[in-house]
N, C-alpha and C. Protein backbone atom coordinates (compact mmCIF):
# COMPACT_ATOMS: atom_id res chain seq x y z
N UNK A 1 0.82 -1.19 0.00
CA UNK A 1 0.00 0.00 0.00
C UNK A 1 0.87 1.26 0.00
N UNK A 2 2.08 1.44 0.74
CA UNK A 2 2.73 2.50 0.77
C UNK A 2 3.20 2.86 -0.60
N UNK A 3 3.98 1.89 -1.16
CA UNK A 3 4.28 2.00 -2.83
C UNK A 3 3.13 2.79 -3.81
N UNK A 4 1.99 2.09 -3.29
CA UNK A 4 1.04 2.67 -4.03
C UNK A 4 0.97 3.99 -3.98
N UNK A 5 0.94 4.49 -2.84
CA UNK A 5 0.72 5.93 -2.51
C UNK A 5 2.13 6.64 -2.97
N UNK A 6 3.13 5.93 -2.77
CA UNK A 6 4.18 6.69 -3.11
C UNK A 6 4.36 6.73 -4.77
N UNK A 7 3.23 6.07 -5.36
CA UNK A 7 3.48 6.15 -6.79
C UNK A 7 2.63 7.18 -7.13
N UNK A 8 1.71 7.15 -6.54
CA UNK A 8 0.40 8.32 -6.67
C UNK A 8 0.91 9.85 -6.22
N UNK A 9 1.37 10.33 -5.46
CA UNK A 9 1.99 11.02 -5.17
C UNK A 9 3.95 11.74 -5.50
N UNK A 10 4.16 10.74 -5.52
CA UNK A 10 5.77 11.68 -6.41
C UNK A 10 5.65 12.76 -7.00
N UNK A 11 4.77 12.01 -8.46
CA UNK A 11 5.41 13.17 -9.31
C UNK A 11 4.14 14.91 -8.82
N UNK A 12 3.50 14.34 -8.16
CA UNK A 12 3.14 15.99 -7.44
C UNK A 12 4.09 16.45 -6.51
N UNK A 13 4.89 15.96 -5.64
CA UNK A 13 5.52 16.36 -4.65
C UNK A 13 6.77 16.97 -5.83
N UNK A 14 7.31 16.00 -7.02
CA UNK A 14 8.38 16.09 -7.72
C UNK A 14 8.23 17.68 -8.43
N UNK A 15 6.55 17.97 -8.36
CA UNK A 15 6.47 19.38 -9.60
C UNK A 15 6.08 18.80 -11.23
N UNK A 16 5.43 17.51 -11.04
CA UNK A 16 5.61 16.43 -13.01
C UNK A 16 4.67 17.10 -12.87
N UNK A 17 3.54 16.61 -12.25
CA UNK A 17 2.09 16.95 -12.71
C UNK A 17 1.12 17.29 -11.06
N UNK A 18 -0.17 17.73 -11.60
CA UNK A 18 -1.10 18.26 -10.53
C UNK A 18 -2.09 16.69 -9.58
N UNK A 19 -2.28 16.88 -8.46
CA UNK A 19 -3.14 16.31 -8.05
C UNK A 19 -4.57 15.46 -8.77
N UNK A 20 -4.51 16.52 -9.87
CA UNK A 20 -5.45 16.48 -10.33
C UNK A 20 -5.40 15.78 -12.00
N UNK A 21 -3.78 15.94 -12.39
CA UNK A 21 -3.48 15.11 -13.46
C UNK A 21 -3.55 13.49 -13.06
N UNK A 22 -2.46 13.68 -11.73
CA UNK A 22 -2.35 12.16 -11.42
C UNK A 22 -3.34 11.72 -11.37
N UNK A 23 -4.88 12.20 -10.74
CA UNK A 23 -5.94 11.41 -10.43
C UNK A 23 -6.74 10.35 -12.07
N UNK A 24 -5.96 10.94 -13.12
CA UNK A 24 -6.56 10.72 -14.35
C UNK A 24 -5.52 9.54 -15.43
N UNK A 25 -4.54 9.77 -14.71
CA UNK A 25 -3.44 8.98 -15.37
C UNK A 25 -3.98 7.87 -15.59
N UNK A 26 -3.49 6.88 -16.77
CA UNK A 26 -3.60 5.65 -17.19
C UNK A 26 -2.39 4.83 -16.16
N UNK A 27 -2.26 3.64 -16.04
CA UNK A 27 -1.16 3.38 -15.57
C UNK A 27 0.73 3.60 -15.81
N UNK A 28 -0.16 3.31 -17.43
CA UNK A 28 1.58 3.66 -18.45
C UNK A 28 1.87 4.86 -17.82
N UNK A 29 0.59 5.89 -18.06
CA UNK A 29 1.54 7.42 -18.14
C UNK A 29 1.66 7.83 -16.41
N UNK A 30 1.07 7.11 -15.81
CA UNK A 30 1.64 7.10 -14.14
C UNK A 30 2.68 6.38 -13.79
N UNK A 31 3.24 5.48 -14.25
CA UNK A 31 4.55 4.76 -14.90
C UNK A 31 5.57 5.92 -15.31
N UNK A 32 5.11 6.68 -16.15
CA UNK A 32 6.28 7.34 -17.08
C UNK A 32 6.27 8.89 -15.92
N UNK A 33 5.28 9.65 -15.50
CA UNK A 33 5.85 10.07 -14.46
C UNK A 33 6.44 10.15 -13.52
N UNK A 34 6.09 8.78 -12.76
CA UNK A 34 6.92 8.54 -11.60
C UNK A 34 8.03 8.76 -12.20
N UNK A 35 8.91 7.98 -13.42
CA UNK A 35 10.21 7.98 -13.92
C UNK A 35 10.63 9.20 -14.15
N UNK A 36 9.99 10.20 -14.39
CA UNK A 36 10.05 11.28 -14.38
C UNK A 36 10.53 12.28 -13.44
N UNK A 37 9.45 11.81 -12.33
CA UNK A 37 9.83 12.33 -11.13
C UNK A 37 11.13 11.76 -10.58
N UNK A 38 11.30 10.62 -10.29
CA UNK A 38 12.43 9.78 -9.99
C UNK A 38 13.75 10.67 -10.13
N UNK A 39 13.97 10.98 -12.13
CA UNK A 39 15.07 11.61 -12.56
C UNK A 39 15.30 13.11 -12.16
N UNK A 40 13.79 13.87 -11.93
CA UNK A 40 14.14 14.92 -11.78
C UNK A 40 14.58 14.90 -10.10
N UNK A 41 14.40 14.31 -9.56
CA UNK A 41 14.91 13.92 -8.04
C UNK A 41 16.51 13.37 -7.55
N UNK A 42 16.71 13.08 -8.90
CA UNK A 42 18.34 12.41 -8.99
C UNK A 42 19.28 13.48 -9.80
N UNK A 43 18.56 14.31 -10.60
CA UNK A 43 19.38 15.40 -11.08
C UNK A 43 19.28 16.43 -10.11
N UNK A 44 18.20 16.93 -9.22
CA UNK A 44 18.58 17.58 -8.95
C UNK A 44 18.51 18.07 -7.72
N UNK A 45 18.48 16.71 -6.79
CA UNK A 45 18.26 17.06 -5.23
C UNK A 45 17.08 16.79 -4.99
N UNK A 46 16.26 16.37 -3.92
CA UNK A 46 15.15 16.46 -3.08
C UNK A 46 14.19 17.91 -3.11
N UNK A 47 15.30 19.14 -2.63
CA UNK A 47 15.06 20.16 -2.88
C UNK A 47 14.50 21.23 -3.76
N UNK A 48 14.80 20.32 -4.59
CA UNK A 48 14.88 21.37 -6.27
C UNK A 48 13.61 21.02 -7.24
């Protein structure tokens, strides 16, 4: 369950997309955000 949420949530915390995108995502493209988020989290800090 945590995974779950932590997949649902990233890429809003990351800045990918809105609350309100994620709620609509297909799986692929909630897939391809998280990865998204992931990289922008590895380029450029937690912070950033």
């Amino acid at each position: 369950m945590l995974v779950e949420d932590e997949m649902y949530w990233l890429p809003v915390i990351a800045g990918i997309a809105s609350h309100e995108d994620v709620a609509v995502m297909t799986a692929d493209q909630l897939g391809m955000a998280v990865a998204a988020a992931n990289l922008k989290i590895k380029l450029f800090g937690k912070g950033g």
